[in-house]
N, C-alpha and C. Protein backbone atom coordinates (compact mmCIF):
# COMPACT_ATOMS: atom_id res chain seq x y z
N UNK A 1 -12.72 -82.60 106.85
CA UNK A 1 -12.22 -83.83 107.40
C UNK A 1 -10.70 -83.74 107.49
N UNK A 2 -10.38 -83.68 108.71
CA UNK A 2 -8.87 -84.44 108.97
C UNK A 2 -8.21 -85.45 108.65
N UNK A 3 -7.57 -85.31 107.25
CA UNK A 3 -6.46 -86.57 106.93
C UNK A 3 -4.97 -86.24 107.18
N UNK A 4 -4.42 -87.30 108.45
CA UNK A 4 -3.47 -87.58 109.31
C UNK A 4 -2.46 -88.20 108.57
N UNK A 5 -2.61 -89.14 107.22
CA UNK A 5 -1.55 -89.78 106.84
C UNK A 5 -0.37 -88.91 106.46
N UNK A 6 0.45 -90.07 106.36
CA UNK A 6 1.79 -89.30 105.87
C UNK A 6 1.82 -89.22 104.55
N UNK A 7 2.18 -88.61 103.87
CA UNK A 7 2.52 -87.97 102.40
C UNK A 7 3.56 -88.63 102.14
N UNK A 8 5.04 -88.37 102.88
CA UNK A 8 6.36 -88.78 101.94
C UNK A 8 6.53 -90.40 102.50
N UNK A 9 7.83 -90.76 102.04
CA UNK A 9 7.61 -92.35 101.67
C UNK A 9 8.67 -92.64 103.50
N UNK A 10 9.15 -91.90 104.15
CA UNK A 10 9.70 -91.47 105.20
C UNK A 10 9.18 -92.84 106.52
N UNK A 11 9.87 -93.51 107.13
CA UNK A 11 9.08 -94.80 108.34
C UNK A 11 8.21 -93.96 109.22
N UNK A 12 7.74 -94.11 109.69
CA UNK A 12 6.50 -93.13 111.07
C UNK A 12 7.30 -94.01 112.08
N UNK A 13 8.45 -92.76 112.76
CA UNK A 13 8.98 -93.25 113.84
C UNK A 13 8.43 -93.76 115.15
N UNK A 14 6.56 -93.36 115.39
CA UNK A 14 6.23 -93.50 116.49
C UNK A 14 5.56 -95.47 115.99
N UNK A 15 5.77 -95.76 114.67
CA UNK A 15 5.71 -96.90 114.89
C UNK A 15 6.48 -98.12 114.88
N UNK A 16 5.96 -99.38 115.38
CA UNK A 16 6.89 -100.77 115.65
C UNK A 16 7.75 -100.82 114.74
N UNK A 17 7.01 -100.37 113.06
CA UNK A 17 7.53 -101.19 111.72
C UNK A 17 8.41 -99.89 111.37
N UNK A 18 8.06 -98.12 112.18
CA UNK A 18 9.13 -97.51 111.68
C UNK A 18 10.31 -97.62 112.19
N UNK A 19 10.15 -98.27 113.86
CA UNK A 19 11.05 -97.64 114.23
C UNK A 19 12.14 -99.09 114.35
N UNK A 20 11.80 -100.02 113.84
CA UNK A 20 12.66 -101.15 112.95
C UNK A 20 12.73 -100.85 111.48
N UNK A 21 12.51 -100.19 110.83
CA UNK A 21 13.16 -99.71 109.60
C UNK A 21 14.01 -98.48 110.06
N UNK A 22 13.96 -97.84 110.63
CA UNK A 22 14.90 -96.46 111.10
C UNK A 22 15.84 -97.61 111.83
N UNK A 23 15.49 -98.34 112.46
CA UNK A 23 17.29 -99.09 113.39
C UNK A 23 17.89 -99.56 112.53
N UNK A 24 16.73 -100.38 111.62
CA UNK A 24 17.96 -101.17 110.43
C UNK A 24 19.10 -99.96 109.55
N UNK A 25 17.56 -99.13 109.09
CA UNK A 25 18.95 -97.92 108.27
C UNK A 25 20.51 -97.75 108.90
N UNK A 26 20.09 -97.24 110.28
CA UNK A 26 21.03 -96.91 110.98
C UNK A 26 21.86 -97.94 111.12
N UNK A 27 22.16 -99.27 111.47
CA UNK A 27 22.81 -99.71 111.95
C UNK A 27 23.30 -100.99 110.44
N UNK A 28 23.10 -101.04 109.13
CA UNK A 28 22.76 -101.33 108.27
C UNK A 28 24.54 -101.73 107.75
N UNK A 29 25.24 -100.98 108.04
CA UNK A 29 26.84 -101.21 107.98
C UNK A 29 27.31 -101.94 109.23
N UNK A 30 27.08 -101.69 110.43
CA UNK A 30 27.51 -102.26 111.18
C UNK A 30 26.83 -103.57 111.09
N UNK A 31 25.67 -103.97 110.91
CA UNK A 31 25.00 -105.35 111.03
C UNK A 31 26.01 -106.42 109.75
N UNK A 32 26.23 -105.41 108.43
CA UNK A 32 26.87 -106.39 107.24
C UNK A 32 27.92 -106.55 107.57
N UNK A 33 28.86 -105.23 108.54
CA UNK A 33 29.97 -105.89 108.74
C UNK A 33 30.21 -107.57 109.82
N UNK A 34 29.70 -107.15 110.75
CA UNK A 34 29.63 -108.13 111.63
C UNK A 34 29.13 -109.27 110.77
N UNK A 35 28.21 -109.31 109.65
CA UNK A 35 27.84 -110.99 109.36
C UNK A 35 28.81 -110.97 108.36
N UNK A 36 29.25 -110.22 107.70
CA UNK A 36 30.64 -110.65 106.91
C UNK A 36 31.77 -111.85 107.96
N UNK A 37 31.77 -111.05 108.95
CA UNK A 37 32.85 -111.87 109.61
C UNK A 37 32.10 -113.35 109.78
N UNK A 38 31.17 -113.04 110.39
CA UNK A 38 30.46 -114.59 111.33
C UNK A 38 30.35 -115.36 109.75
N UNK A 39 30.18 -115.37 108.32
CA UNK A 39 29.88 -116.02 107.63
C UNK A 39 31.17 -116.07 106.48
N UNK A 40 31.98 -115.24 106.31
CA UNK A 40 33.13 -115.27 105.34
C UNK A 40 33.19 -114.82 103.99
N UNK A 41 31.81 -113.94 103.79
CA UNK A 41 31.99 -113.59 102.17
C UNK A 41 31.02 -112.56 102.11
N UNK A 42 31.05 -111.90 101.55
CA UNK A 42 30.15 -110.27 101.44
C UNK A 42 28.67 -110.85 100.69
N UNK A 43 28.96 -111.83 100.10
CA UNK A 43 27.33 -112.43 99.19
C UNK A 43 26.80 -112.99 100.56
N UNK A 44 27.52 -114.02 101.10
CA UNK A 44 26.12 -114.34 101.91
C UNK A 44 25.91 -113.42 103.30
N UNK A 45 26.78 -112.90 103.42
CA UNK A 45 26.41 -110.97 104.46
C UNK A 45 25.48 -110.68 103.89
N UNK A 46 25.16 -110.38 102.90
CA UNK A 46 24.41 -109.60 102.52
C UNK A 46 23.06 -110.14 102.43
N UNK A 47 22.76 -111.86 101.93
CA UNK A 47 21.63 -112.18 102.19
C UNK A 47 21.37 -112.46 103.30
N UNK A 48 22.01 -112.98 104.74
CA UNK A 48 22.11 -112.76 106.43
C UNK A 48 21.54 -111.69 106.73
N UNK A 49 21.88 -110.27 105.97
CA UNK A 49 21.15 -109.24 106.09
C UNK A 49 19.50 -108.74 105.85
N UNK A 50 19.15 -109.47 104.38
CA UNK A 50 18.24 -109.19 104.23
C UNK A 50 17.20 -110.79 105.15
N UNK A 51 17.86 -111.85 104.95
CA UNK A 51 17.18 -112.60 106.10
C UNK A 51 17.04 -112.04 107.69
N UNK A 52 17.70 -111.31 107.99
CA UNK A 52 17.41 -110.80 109.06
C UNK A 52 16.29 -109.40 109.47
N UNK A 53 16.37 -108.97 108.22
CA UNK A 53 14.90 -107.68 108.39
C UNK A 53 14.16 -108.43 107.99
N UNK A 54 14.08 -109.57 107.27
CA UNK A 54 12.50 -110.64 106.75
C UNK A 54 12.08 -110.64 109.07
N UNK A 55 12.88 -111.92 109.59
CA UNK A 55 12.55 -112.03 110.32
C UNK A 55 12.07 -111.13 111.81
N UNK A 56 13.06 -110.19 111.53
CA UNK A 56 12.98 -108.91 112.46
C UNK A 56 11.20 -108.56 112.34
N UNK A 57 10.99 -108.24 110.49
CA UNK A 57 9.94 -107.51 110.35
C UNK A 57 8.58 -108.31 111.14
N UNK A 58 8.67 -109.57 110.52
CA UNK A 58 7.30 -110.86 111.06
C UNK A 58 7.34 -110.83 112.36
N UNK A 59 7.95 -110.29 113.56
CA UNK A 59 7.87 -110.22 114.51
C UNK A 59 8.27 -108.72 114.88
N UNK A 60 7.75 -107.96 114.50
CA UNK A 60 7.61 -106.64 114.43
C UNK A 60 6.83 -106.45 115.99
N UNK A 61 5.77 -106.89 116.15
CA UNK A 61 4.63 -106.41 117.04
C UNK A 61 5.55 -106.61 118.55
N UNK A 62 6.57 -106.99 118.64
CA UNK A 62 7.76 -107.59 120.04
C UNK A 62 8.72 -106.33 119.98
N UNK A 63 8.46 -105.39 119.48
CA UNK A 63 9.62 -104.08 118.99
C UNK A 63 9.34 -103.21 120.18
N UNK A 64 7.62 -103.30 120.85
CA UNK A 64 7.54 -102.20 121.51
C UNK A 64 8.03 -102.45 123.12
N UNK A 65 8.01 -103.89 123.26
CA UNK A 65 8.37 -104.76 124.35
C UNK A 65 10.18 -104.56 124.96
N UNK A 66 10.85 -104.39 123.22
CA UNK A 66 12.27 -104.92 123.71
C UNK A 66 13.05 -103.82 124.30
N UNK A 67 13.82 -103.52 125.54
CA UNK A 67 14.50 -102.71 125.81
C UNK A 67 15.49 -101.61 124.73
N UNK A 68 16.47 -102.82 123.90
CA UNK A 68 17.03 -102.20 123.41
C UNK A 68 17.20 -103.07 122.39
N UNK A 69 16.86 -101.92 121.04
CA UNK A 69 16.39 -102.48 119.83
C UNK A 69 17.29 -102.93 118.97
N UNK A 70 18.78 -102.25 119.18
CA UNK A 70 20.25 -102.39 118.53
C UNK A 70 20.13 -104.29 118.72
N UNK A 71 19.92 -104.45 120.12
CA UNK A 71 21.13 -105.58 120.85
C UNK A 71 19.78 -106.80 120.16
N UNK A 72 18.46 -106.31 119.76
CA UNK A 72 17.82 -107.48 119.43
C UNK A 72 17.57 -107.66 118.02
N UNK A 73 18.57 -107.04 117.59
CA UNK A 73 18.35 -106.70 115.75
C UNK A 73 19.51 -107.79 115.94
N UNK A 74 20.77 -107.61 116.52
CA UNK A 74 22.00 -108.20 116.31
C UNK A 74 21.68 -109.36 116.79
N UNK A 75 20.65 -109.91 117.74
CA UNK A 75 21.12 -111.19 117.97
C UNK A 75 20.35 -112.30 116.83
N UNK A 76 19.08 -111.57 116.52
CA UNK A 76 18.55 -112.16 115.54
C UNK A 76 20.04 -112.07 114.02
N UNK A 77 20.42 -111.40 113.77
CA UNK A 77 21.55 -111.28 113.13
C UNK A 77 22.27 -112.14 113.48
N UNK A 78 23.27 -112.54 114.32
CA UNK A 78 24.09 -113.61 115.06
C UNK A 78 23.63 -115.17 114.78
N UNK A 79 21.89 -115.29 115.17
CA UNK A 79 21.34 -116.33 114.44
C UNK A 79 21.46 -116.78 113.33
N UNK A 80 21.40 -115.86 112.42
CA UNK A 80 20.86 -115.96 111.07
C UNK A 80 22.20 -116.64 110.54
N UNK A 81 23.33 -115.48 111.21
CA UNK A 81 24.53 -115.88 110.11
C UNK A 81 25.45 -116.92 110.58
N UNK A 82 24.69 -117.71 111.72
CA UNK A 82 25.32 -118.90 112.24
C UNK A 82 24.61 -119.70 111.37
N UNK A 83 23.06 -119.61 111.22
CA UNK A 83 22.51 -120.49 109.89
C UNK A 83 23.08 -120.31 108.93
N UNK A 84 23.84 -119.47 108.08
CA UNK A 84 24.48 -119.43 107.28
C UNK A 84 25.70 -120.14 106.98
N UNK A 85 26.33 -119.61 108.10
CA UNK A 85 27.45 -120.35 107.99
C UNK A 85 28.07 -121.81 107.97
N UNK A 86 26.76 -122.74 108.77
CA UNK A 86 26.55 -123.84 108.93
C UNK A 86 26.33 -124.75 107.79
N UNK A 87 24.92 -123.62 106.78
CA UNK A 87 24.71 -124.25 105.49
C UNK A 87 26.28 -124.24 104.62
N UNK A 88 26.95 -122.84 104.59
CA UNK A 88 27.87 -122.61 103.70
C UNK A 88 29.33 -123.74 104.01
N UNK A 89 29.51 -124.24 105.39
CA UNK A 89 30.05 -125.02 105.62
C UNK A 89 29.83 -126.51 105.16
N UNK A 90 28.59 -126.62 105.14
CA UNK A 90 28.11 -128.11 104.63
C UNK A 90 28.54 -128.21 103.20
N UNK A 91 28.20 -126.81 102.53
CA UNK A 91 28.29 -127.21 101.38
C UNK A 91 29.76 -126.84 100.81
N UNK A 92 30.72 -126.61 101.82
CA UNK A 92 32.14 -126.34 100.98
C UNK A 92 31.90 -125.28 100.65
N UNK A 93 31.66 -124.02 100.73
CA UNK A 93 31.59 -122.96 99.57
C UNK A 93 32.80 -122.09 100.21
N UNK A 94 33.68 -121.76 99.01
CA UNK A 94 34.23 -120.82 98.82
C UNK A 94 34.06 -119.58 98.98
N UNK A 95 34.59 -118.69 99.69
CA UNK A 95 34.63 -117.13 100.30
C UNK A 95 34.98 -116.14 98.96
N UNK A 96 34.23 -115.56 98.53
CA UNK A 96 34.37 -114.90 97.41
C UNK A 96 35.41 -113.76 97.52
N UNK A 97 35.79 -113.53 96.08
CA UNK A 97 37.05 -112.13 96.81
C UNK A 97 36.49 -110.54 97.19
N UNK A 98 36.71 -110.06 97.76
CA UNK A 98 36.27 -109.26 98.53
C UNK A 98 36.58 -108.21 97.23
N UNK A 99 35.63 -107.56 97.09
CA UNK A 99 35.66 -106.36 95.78
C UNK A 99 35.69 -105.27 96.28
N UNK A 100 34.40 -104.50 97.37
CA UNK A 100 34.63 -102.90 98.08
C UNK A 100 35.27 -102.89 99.13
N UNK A 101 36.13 -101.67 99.44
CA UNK A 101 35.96 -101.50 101.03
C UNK A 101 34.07 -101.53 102.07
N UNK A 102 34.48 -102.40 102.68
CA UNK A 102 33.07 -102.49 103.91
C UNK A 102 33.18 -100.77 104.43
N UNK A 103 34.00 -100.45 104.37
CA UNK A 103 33.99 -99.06 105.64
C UNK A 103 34.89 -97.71 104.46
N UNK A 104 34.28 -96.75 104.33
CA UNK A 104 34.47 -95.93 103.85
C UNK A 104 35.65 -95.03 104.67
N UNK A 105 36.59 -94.67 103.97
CA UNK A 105 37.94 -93.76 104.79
C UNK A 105 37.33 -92.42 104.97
N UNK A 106 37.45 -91.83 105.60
CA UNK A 106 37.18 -90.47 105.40
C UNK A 106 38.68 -89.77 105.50
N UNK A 107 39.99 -90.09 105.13
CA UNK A 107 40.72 -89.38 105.09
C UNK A 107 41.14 -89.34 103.57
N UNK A 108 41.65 -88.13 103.48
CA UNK A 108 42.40 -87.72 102.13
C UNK A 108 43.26 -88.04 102.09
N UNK A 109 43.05 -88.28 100.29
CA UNK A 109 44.38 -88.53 99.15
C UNK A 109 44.87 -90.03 99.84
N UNK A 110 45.41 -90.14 98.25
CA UNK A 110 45.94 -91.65 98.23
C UNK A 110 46.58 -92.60 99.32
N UNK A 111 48.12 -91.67 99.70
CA UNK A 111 48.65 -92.20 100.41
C UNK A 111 48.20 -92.70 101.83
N UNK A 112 47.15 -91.49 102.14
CA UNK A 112 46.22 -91.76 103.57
C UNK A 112 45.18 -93.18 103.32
N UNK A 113 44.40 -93.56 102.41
CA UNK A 113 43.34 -94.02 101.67
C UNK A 113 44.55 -95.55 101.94
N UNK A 114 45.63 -95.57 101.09
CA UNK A 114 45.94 -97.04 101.13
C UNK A 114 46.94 -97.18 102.41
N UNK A 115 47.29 -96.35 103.50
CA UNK A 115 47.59 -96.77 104.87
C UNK A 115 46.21 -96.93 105.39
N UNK A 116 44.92 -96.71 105.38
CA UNK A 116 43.57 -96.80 106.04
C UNK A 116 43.52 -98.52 105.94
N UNK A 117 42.99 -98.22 104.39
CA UNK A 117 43.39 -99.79 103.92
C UNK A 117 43.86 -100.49 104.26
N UNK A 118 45.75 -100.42 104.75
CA UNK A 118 46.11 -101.94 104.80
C UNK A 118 46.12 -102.04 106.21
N UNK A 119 45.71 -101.00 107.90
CA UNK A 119 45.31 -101.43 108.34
C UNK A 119 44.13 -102.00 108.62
N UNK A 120 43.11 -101.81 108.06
CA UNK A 120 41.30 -102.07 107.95
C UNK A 120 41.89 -103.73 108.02
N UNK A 121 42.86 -104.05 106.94
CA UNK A 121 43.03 -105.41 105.97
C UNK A 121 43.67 -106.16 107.15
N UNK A 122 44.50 -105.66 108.06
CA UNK A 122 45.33 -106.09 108.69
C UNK A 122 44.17 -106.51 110.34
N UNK A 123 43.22 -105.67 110.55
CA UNK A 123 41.83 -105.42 111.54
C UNK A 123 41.22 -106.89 111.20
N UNK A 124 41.00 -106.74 109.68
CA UNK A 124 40.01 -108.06 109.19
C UNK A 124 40.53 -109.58 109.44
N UNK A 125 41.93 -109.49 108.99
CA UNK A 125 42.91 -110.48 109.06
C UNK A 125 42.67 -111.03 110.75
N UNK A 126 42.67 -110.20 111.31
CA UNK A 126 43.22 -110.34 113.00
C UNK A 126 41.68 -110.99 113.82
N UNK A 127 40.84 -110.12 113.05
CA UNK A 127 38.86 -110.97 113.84
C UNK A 127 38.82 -112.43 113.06
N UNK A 128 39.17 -112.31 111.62
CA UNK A 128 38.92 -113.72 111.14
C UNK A 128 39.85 -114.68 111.45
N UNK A 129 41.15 -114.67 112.61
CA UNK A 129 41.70 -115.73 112.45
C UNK A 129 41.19 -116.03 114.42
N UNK A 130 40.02 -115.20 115.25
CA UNK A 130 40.03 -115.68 116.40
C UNK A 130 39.14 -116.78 115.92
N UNK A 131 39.04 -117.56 116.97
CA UNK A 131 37.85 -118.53 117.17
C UNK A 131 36.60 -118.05 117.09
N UNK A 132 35.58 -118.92 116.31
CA UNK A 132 34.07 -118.35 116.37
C UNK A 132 33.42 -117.90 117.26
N UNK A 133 33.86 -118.53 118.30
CA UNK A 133 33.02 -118.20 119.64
C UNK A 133 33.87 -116.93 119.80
N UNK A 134 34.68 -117.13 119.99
CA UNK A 134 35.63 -115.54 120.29
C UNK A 134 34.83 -114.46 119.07
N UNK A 135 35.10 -114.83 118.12
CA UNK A 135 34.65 -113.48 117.26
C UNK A 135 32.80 -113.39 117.33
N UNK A 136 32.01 -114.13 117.04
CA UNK A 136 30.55 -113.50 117.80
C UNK A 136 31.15 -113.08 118.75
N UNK A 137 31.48 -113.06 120.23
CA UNK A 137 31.10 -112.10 121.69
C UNK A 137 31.81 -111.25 120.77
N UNK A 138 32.42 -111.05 120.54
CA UNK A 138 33.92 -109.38 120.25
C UNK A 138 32.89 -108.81 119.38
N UNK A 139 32.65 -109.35 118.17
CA UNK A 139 31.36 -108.59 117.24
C UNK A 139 30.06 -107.92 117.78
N UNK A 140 29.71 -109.00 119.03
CA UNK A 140 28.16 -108.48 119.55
C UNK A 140 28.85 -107.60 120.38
N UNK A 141 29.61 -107.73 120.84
CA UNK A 141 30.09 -106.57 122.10
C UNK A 141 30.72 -105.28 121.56
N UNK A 142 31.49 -105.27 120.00
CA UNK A 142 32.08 -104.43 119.75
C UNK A 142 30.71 -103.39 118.31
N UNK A 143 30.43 -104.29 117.56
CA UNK A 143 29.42 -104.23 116.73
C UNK A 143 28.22 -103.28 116.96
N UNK A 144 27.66 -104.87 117.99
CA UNK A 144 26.29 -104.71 118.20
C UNK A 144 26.02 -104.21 119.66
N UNK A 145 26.75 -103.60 120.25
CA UNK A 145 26.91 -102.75 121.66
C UNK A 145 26.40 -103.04 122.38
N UNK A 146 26.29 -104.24 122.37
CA UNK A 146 25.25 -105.60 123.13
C UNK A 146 26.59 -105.85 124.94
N UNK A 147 25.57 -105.44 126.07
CA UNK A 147 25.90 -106.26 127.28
C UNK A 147 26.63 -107.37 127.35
N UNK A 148 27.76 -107.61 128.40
CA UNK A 148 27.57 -109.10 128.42
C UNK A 148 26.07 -109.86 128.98
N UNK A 149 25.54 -109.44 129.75
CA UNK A 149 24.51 -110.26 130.09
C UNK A 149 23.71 -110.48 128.63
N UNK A 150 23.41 -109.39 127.79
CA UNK A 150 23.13 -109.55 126.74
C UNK A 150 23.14 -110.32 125.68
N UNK A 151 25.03 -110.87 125.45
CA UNK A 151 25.57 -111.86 124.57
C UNK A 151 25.09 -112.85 125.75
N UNK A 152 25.22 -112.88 126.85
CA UNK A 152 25.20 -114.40 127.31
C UNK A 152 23.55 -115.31 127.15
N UNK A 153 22.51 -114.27 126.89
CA UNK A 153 21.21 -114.11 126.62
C UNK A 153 21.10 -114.85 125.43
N UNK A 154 22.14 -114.56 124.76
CA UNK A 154 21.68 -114.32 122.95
C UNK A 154 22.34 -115.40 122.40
N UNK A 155 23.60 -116.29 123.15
CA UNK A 155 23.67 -116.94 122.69
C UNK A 155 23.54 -118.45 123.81
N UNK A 156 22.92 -118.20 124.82
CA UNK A 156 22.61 -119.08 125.59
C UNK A 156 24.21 -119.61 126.46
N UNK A 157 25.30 -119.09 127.16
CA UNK A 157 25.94 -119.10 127.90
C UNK A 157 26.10 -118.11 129.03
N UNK A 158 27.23 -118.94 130.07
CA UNK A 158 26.69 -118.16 130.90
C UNK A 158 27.92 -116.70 131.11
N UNK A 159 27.99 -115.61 131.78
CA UNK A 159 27.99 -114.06 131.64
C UNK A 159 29.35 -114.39 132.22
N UNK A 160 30.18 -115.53 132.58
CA UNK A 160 31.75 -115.06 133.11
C UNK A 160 32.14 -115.86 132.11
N UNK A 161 31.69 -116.67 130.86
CA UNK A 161 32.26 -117.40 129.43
C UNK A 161 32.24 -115.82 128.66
N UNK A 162 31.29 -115.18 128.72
CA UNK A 162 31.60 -114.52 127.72
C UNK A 162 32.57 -113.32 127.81
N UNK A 163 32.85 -113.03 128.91
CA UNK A 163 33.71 -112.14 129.45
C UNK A 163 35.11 -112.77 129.16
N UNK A 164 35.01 -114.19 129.43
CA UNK A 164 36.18 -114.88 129.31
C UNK A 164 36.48 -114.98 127.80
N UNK A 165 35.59 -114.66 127.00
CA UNK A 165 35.97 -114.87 125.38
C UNK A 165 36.31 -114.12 124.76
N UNK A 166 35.95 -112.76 125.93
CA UNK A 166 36.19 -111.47 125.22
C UNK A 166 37.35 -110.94 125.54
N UNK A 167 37.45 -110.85 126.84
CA UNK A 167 39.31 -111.05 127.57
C UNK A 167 40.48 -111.96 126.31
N UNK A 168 39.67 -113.46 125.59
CA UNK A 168 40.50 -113.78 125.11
C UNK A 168 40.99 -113.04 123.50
N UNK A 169 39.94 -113.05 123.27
CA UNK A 169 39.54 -112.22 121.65
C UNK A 169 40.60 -111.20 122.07
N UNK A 170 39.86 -110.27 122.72
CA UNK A 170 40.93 -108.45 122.55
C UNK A 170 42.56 -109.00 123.14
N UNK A 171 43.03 -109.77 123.77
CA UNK A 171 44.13 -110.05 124.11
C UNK A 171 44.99 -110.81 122.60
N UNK A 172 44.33 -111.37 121.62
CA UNK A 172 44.55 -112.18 120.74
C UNK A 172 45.20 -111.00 119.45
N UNK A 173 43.76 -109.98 119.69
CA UNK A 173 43.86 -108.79 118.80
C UNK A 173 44.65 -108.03 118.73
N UNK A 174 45.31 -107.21 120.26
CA UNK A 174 46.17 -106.79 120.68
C UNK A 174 47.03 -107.60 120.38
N UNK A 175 47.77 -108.72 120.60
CA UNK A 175 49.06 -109.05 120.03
C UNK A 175 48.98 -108.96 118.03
N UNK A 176 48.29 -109.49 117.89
CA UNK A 176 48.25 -109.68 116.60
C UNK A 176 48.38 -108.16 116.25
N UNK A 177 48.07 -107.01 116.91
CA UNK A 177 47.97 -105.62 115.66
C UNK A 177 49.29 -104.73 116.51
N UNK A 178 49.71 -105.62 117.24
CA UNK A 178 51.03 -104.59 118.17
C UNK A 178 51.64 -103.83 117.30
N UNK A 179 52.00 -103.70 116.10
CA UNK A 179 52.68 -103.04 115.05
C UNK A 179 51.77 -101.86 115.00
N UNK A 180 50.57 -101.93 115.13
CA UNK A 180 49.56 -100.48 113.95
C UNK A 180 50.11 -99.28 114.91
């Protein structure tokens, strides 16, 4: 008798549920960074995150349907951490202090490590002071490599607003980082 299963603990890429656990792996930094921003604190990123593979997963069987699996992980993401942010707003909560670097340097020694740093700090500074609407499109567009027709999809506007938000965002960014 032929037994087909898999042995190691590895997703079965030819399926719905692997091949949404293989996107999440992959894209698993970029998704926390982006809800860091949309929500303001690495604790509730991180549960935005895991609320977002809950819901991704329960609608698993729509994985084989979607064009492109990046841009529908992120918008369900975009959702989530607008629910978040909404609750975290209601309730006043405080933005916790930021303890790791989100993004690992890959350059050497110190002096390289804390110039990485204080521009990363100076990057973060510059997305969190655009407007919300400005920072979702710049995030889904820069992030989540999401279309404009895509963002205009995802967040229900129409495709020359979001162009127009994104024109405003990177123009905002660009002045703000003219020094780096």
């Amino acid at each position: 008798m032929t037994h087909s299963a898999r042995t190691d603990h590895s997703p079965d890429p030819s399926s719905a549920t692997g091949r949404l656990e293989e996107a999440f792996a992959r894209h698993r930094n970029e998704l926390l960074g982006t809800l860091f921003y949309l929500v303001g604190n690495r604790e509730d990123a991180q549960d935005a995150l895991q609320e977002t593979f809950v819901k991704c997963w329960r609608n698993a069987e729509q994985v084989g349907q979607v064009r492109n699996l990046k841009a529908w992980i992120f918008r369900i993401a975009l959702n989530t951490g607008r629910d978040i942010r909404q609750t975290a707003w209601r309730r006043k909560k405080q933005s916790l202090p930021e303890g790791d670097t989100m993004i690992e340097s890959k350059n050497s020694g110190p002096a390289a490590e804390l110039q990485h740093q204080e521009r990363l700090d100076l990057v973060r500074q510059a997305v969190a002071q655009l407007r919300s609407e400005e920072q979702e499109v710049f995030l889904l567009r820069q992030n989540g490599e999401m279309t404009y027709d895509e963002i205009s999809a995802a967040i229900g506007i129409p495709s020359g607003t979001v162009k127009t938000r994104m024109r405003l965002a990177l123009n905002k960014l660009r002045a703000a980082l003219a020094g780096l």
